[in-house]
C-alpha atoms as a PDB file:
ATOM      1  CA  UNK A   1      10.887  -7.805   4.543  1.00  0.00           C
ATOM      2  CA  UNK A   2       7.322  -8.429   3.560  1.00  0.00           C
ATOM      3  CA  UNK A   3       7.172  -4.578   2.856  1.00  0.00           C
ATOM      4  CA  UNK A   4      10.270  -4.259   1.063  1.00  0.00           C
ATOM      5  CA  UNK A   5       9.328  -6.858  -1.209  1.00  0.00           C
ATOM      6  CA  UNK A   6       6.291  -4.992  -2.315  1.00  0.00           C
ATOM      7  CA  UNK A   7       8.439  -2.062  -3.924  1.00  0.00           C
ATOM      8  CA  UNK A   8      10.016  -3.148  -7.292  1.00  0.00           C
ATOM      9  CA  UNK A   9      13.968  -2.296  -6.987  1.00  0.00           C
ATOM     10  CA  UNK A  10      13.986  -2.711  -2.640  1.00  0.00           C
ATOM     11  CA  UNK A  11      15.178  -6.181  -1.796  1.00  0.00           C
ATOM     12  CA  UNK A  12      13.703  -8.187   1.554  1.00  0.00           C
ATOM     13  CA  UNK A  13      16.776  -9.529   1.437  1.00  0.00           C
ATOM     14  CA  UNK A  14      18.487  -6.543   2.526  1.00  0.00           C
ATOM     15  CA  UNK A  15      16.307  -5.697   5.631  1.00  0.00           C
ATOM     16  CA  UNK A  16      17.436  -9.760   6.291  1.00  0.00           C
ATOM     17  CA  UNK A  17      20.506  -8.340   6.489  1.00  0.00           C
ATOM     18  CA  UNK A  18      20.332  -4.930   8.500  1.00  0.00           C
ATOM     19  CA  UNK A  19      18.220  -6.787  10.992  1.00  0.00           C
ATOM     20  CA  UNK A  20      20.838  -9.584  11.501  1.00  0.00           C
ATOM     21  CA  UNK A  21      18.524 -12.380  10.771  1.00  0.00           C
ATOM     22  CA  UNK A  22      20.229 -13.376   7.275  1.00  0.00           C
ATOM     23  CA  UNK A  23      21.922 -16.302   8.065  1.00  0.00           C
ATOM     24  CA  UNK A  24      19.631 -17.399  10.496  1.00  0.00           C
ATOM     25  CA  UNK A  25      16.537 -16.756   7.504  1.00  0.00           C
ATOM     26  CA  UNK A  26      19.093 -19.417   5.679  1.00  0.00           C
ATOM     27  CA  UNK A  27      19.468 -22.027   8.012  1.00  0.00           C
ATOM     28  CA  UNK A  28      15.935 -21.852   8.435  1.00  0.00           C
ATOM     29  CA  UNK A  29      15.019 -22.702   5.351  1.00  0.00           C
ATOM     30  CA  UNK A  30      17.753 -24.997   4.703  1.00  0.00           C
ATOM     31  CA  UNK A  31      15.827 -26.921   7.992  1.00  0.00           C
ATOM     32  CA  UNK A  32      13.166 -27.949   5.513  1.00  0.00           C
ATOM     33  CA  UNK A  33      15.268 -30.599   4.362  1.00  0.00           C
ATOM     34  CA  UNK A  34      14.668 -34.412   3.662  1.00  0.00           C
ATOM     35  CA  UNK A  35      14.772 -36.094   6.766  1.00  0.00           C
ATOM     36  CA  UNK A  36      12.262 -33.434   8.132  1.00  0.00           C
ATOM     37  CA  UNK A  37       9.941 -33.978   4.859  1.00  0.00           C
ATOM     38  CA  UNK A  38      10.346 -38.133   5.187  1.00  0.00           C
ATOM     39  CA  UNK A  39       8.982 -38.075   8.855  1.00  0.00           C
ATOM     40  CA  UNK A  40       6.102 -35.683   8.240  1.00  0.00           C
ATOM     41  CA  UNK A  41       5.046 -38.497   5.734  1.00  0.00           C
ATOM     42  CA  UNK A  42       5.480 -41.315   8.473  1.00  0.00           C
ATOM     43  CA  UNK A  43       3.522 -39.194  10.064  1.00  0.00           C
ATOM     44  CA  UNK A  44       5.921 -38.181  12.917  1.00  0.00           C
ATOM     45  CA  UNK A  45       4.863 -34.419  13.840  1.00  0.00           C
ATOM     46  CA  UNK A  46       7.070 -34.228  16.906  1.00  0.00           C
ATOM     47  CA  UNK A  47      10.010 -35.187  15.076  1.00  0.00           C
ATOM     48  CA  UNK A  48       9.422 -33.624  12.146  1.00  0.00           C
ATOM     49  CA  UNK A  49       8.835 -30.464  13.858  1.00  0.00           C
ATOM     50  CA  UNK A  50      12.155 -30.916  15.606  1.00  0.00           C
ATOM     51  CA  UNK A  51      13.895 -30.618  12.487  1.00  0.00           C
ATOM     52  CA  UNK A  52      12.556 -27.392  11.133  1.00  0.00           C
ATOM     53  CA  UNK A  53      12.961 -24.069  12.588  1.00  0.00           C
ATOM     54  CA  UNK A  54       9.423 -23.280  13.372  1.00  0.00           C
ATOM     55  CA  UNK A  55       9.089 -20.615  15.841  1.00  0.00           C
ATOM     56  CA  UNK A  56      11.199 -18.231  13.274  1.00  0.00           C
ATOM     57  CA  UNK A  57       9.905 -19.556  10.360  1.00  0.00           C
ATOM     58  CA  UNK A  58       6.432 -18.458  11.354  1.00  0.00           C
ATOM     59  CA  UNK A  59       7.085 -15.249  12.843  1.00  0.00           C
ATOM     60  CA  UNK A  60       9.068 -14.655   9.408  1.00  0.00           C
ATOM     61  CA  UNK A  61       6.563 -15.359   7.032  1.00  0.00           C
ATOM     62  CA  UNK A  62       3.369 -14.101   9.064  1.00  0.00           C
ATOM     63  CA  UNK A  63       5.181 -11.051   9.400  1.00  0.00           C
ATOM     64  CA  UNK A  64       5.960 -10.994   5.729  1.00  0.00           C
ATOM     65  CA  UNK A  65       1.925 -12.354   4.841  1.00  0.00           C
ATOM     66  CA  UNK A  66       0.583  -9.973   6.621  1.00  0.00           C
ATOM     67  CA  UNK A  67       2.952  -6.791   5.334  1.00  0.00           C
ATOM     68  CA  UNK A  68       2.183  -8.043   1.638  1.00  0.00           C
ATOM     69  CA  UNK A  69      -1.533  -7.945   2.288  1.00  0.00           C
ATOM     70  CA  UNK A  70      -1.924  -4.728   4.265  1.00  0.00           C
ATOM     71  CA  UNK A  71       1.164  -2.352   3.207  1.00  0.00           C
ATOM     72  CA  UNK A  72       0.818  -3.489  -0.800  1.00  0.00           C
ATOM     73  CA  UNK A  73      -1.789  -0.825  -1.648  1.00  0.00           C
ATOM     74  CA  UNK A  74      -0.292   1.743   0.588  1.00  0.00           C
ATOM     75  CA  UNK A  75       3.178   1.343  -0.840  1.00  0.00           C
ATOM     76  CA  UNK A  76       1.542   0.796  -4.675  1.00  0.00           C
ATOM     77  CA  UNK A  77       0.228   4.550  -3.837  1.00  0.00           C
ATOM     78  CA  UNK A  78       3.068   5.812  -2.384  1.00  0.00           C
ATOM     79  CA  UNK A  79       5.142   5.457  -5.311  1.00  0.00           C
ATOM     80  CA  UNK A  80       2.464   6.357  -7.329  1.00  0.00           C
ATOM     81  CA  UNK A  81       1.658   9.760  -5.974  1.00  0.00           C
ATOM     82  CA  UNK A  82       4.525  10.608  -4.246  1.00  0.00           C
ATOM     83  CA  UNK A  83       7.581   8.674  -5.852  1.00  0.00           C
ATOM     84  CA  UNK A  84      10.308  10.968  -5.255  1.00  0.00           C
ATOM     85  CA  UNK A  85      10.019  10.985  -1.045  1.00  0.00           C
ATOM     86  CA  UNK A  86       9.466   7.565  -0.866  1.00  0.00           C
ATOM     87  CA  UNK A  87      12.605   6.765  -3.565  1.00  0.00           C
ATOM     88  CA  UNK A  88      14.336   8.601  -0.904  1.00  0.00           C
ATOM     89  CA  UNK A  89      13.747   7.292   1.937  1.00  0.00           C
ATOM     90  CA  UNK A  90      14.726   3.970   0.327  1.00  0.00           C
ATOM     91  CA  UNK A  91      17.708   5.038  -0.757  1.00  0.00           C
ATOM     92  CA  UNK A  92      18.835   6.348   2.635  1.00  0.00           C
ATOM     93  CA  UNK A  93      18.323   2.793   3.792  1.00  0.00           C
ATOM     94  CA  UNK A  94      19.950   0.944   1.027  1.00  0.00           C
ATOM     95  CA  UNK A  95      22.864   3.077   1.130  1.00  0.00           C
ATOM     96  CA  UNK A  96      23.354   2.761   4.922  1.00  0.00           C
ATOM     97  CA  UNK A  97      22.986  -1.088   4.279  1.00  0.00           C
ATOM     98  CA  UNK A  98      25.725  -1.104   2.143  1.00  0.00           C
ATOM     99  CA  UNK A  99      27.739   0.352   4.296  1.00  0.00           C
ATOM    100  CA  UNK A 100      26.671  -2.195   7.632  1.00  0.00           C
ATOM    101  CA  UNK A 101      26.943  -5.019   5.213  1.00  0.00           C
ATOM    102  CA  UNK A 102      30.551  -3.697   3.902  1.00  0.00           C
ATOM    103  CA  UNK A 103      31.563  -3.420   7.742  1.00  0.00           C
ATOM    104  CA  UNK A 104      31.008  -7.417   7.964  1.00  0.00           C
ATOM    105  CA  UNK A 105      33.448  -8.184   5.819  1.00  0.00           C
ATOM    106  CA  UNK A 106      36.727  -9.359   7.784  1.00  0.00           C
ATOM    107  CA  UNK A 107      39.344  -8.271   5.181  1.00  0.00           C
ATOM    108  CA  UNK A 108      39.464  -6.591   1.985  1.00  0.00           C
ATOM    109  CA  UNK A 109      41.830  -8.528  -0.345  1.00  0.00           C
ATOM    110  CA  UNK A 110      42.163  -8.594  -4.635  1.00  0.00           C
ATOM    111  CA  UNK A 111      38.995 -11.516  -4.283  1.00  0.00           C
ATOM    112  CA  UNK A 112      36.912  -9.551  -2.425  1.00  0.00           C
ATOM    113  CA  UNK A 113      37.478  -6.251  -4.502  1.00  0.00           C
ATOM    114  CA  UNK A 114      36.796  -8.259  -7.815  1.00  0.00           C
ATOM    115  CA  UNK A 115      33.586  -9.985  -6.552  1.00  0.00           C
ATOM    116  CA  UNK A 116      32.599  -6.669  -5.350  1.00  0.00           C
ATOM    117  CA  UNK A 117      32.477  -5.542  -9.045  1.00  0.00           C
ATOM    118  CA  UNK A 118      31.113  -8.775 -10.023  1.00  0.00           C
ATOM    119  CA  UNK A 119      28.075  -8.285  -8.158  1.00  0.00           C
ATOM    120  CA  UNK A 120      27.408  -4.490  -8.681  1.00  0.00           C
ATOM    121  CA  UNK A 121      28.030  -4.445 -12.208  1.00  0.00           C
ATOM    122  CA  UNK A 122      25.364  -7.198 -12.221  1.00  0.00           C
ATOM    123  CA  UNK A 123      22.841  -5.428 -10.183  1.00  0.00           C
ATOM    124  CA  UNK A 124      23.676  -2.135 -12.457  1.00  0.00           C
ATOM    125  CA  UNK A 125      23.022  -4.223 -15.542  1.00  0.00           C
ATOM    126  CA  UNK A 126      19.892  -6.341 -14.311  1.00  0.00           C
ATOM    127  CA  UNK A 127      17.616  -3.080 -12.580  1.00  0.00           C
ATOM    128  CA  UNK A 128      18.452  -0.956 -16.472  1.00  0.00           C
ATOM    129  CA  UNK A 129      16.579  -4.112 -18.217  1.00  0.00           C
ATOM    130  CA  UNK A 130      13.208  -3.018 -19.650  1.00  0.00           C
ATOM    131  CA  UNK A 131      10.132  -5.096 -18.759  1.00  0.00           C
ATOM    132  CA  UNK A 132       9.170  -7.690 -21.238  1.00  0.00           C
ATOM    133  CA  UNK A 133       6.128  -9.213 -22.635  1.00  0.00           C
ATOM    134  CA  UNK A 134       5.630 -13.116 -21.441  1.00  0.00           C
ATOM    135  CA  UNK A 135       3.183 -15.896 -21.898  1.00  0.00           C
ATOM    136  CA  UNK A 136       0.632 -16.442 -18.876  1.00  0.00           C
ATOM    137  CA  UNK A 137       0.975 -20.256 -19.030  1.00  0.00           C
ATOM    138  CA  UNK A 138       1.411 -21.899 -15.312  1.00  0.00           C
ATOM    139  CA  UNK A 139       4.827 -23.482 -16.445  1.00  0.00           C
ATOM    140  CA  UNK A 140       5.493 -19.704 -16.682  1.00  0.00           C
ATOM    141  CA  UNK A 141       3.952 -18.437 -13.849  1.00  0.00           C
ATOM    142  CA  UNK A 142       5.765 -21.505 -11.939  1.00  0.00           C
ATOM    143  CA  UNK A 143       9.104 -20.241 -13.183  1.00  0.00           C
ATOM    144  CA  UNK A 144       8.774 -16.915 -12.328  1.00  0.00           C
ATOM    145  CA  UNK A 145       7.841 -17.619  -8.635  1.00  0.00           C
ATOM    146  CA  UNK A 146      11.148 -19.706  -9.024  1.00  0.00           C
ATOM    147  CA  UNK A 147      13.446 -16.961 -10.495  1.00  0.00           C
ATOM    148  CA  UNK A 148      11.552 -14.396  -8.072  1.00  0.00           C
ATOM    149  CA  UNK A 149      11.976 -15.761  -4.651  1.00  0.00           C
ATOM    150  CA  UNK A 150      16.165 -16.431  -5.409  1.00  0.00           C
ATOM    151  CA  UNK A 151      16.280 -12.815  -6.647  1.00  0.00           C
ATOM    152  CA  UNK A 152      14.162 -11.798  -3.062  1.00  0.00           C
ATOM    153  CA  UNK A 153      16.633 -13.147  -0.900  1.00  0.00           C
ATOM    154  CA  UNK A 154      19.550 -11.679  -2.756  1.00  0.00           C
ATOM    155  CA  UNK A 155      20.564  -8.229  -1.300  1.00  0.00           C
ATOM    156  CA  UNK A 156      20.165  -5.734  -3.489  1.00  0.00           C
ATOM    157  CA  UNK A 157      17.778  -7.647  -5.923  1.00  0.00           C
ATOM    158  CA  UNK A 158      14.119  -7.215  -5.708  1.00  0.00           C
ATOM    159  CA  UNK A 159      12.000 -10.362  -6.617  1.00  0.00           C
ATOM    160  CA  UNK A 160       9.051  -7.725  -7.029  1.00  0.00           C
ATOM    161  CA  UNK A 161      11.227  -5.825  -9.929  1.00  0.00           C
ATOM    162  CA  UNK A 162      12.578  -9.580 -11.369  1.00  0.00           C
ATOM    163  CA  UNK A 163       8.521 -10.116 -11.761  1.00  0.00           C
ATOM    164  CA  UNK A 164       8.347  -6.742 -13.518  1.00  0.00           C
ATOM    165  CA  UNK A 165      11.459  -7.510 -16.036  1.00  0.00           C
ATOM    166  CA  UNK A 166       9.535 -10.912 -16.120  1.00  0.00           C
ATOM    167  CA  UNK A 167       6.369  -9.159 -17.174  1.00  0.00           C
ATOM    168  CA  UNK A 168       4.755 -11.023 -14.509  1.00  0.00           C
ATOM    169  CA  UNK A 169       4.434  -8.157 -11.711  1.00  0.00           C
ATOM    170  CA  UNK A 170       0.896  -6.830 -12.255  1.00  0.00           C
ATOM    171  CA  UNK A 171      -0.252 -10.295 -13.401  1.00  0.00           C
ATOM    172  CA  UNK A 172       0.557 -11.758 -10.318  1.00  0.00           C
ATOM    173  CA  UNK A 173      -0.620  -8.470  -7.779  1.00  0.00           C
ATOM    174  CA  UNK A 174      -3.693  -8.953  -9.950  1.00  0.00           C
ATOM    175  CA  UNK A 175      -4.689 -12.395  -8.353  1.00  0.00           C
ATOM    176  CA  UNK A 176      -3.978 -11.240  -4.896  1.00  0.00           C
ATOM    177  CA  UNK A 177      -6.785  -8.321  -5.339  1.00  0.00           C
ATOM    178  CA  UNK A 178      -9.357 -11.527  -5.525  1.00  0.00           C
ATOM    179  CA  UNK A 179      -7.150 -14.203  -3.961  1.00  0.00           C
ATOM    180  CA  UNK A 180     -10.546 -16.116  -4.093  1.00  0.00           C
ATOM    181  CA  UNK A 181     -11.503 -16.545  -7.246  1.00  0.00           C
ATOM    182  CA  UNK A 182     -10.747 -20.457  -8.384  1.00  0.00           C
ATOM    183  CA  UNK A 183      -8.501 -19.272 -11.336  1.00  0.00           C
ATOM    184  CA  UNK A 184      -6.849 -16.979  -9.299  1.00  0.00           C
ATOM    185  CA  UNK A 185      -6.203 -19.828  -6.514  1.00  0.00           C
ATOM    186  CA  UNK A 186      -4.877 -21.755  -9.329  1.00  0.00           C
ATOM    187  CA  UNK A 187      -1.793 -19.084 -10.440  1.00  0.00           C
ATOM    188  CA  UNK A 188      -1.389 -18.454  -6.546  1.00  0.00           C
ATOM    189  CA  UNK A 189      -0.412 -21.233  -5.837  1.00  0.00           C
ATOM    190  CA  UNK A 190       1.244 -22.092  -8.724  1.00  0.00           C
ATOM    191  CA  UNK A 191       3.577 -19.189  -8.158  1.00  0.00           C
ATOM    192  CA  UNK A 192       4.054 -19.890  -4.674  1.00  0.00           C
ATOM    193  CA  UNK A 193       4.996 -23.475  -5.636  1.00  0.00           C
ATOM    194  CA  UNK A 194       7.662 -22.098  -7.635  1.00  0.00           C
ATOM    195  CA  UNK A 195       8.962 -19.974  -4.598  1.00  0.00           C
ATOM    196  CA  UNK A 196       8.763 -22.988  -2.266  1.00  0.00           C
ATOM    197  CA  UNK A 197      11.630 -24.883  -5.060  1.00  0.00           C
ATOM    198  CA  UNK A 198      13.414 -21.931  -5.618  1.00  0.00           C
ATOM    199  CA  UNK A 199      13.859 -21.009  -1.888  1.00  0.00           C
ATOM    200  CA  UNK A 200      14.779 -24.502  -0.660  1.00  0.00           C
ATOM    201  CA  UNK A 201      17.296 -24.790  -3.600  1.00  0.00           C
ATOM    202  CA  UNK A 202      18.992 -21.385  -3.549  1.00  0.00           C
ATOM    203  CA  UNK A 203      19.032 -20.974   0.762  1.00  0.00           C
ATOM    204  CA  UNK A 204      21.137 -23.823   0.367  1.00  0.00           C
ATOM    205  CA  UNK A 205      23.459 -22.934  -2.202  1.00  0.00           C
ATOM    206  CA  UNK A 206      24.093 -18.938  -0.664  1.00  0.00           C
ATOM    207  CA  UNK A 207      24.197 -20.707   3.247  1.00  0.00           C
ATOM    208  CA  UNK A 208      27.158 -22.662   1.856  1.00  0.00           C
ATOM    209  CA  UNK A 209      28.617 -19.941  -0.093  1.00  0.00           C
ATOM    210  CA  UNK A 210      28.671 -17.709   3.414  1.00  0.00           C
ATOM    211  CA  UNK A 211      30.138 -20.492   5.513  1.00  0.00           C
ATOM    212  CA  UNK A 212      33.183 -21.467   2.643  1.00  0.00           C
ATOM    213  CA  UNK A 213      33.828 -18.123   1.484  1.00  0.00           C
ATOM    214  CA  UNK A 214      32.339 -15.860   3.868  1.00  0.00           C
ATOM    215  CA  UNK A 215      34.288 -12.405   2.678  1.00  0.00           C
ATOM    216  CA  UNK A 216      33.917 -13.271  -1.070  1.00  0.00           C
ATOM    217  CA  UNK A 217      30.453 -13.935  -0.410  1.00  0.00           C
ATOM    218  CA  UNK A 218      29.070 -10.306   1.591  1.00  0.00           C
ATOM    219  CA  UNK A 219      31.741  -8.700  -0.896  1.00  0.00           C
ATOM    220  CA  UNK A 220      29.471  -9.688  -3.848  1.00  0.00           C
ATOM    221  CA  UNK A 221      25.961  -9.128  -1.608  1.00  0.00           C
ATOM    222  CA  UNK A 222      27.431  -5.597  -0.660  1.00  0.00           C
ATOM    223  CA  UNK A 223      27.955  -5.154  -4.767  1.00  0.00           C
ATOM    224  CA  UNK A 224      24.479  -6.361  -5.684  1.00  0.00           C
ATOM    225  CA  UNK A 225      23.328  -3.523  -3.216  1.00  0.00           C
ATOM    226  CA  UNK A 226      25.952  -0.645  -4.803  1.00  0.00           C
ATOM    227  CA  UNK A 227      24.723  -1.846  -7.828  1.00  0.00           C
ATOM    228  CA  UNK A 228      20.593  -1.724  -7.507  1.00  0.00           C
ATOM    229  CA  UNK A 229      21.008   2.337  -6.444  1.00  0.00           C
ATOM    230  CA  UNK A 230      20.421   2.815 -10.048  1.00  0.00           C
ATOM    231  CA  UNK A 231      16.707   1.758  -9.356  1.00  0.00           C
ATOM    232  CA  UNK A 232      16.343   3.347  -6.857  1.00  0.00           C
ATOM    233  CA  UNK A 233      17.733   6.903  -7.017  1.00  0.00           C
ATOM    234  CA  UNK A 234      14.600   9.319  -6.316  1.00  0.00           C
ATOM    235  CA  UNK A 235      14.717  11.529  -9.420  1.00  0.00           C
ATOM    236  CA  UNK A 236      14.150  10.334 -12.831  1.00  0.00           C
ATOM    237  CA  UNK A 237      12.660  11.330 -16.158  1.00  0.00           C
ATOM    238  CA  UNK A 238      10.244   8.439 -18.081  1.00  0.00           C
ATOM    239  CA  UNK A 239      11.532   7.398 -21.978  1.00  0.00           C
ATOM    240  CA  UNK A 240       8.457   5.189 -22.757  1.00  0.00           C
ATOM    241  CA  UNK A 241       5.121   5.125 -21.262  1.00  0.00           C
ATOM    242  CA  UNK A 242       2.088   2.647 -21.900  1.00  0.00           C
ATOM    243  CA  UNK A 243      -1.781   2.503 -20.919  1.00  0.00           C
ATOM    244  CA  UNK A 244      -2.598  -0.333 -18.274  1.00  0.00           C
ATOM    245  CA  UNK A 245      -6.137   0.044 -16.815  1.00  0.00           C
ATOM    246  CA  UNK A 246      -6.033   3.602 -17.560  1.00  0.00           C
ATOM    247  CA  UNK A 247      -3.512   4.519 -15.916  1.00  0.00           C
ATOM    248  CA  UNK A 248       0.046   5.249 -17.100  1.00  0.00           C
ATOM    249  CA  UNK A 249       2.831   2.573 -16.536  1.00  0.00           C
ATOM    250  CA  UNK A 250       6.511   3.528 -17.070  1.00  0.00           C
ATOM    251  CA  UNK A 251       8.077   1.240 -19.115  1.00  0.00           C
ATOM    252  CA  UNK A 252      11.738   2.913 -19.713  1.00  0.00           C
ATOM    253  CA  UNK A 253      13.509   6.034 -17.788  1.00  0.00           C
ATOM    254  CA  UNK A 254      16.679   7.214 -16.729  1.00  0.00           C
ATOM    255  CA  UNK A 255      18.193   8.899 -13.603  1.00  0.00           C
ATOM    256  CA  UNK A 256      18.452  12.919 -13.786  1.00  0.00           C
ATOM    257  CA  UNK A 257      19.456  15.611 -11.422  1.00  0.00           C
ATOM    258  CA  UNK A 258      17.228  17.260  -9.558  1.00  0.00           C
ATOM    259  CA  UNK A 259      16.629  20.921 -11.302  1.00  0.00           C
ATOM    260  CA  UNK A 260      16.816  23.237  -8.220  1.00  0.00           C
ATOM    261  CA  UNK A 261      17.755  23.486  -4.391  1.00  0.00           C
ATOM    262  CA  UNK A 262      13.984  24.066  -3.252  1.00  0.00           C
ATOM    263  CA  UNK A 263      11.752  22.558  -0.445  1.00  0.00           C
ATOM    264  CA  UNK A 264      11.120  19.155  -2.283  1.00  0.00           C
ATOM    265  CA  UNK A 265      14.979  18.455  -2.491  1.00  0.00           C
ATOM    266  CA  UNK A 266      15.523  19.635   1.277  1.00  0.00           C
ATOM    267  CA  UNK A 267      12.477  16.864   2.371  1.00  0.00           C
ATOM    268  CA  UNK A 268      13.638  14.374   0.303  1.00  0.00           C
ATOM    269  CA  UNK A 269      17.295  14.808   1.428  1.00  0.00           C
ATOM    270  CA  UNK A 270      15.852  14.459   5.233  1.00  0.00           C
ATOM    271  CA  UNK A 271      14.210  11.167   4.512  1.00  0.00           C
ATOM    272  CA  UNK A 272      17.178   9.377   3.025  1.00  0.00           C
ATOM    273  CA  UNK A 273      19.162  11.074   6.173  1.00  0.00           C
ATOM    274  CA  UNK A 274      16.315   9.126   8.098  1.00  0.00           C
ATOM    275  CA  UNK A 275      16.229   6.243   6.131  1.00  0.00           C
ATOM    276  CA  UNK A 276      20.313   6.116   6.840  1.00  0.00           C
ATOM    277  CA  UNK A 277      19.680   6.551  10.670  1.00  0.00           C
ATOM    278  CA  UNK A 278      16.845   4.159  10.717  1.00  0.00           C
ATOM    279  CA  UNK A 279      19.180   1.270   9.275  1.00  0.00           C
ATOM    280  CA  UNK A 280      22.253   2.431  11.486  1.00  0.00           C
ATOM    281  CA  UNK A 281      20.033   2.256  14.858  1.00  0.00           C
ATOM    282  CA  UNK A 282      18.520  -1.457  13.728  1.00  0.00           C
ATOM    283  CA  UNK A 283      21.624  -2.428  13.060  1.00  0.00           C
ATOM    284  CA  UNK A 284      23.288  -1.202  16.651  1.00  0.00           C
ATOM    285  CA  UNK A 285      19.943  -2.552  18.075  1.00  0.00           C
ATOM    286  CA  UNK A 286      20.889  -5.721  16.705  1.00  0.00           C
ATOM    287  CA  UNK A 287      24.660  -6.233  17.908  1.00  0.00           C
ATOM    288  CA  UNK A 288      23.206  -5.221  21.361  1.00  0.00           C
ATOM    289  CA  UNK A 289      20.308  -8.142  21.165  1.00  0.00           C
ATOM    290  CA  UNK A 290      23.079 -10.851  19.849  1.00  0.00           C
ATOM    291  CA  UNK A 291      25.565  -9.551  22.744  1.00  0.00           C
ATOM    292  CA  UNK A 292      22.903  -9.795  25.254  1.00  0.00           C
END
């Protein structure tokens, strides 16, 4: 999760899902509730740590710390250098995700078919926006960590692209370079304030949405993901560039075909058939672990 969430337009949220821990991330974090918060007040660490989920909650988010802080760089330079293999394998996973996500769904009725639209023609709509230009106040920086972290545990959404729309998505990968520096403490953990609201609130809201309307529900998550291909499809063609730290940064672009059967196409066709593999096996893996 921690990787995918480094790549603008690859959603944590979707691994969650492969992986079979979604629902389990959402109870989690719904177990940082009230009763567990009033406790730790009074004081009471045994019972407040009976109330939270704490074993997977820290396995989670180490795991996810520690991918953020080591795999950032490597994944900011894979897409850098070598965009169109590592588009590719990413879109072999997302598109074999969709499809293990689809398989979830108990029954395909008119509801599920329409919310399935719903939520890919709002992924479609939401990756084609073009980065804006924001302020860098904290009530800023405080809402994007807000808007990011729902959009992060949203298949199909990527919180990291949501911070690019948001103009926010260098600003922020800028602190963590010198997570050190007092201003930079200062927006870090601003932003990660937001993320703490905006994950307490909106765990809640989806875990209820998945227990009362379970099929509606995955039929919209499986749309987001249909939806976000547009991102993500390996070959594209920039429509507006601009300077940042001397290098270019691709504002605009749009999806093309790619101009000739040659060894590029063949490699990049056998990492999304890896990528689609690699999702399939975790997600056998997965049924075997829960049936065990």
């Amino acid at each position: 999760m921690g990787a995918a969430d480094t790549v603008p337009g690859v959603s944590g949220g979707t691994i969650a899902l492969i992986t079979g821990i979604y629902e389990d991330l959402l109870a989690a974090v719904k177990s940082v509730n009230a009763k567990m918060l009033a406790r730790l007040v009074k004081l009471d660490i045994k019972g407040s740590l009976a109330e939270l989920h704490l074993r997977f909650l820290l396995a989670l988010f180490c795991g996810i710390g520690v991918a953020v802080v080591t795999i950032a760089r490597i994944m900011n330079y894979l897409l850098h250098h070598h965009p169109q293999p590592t588009w590719s394998l990413f879109f072999g996973l997302i598109a074999a995700s969709i499809w293990v996500v689809g398989r979830k769904i108990d029954r395909w009725t008119t509801g599920t078919g329409v919310s399935f639209l719903i939520g890919a023609a709002a992924a479609f709509q939401i990756v084609g926006l073009v980065p804006a230009t924001t302020p860098e106040t904290l009530w800023f920086i405080f809402l994007s960590g807000f808007i990011a972290i729902c959009a992060m545990i949203l298949p199909g959404l990527s919180g990291a692209f949501i911070l690019l729309i948001l103009g926010k998505y260098e600003f922020i990968t800028a602190t963590l370079k010198n997570p050190f520096d007092p201003v930079n403490i200062g927006i870090i953990l601003i932003f990660l304030a937001g993320c703490a609201l905006g994950l307490a609130g909106f765990s809640r809201i989806l875990k209820y949405l998945l227990d009362a309307y379970h099929n509606l529900t995955l039929a919209f998550l499986t749309g987001l993901m249909v939806g976000s291909m547009r991102k993500i499809w390996p070959w594209k063609e920039a429509l507006e560039t601009k300077m940042v730290g001397g290098e270019s940064s691709v504002l605009r672009e749009q999806n093309v075909m790619p101009e000739a059967l040659n060894t590029d196409l063949l490699f990049a066709v056998g990492l999304m058939i890896i990528g689609f593999i690699a999702v399939i096996f975790l997600d056998r893996l997965s049924h075997a672990k829960t049936i065990g």
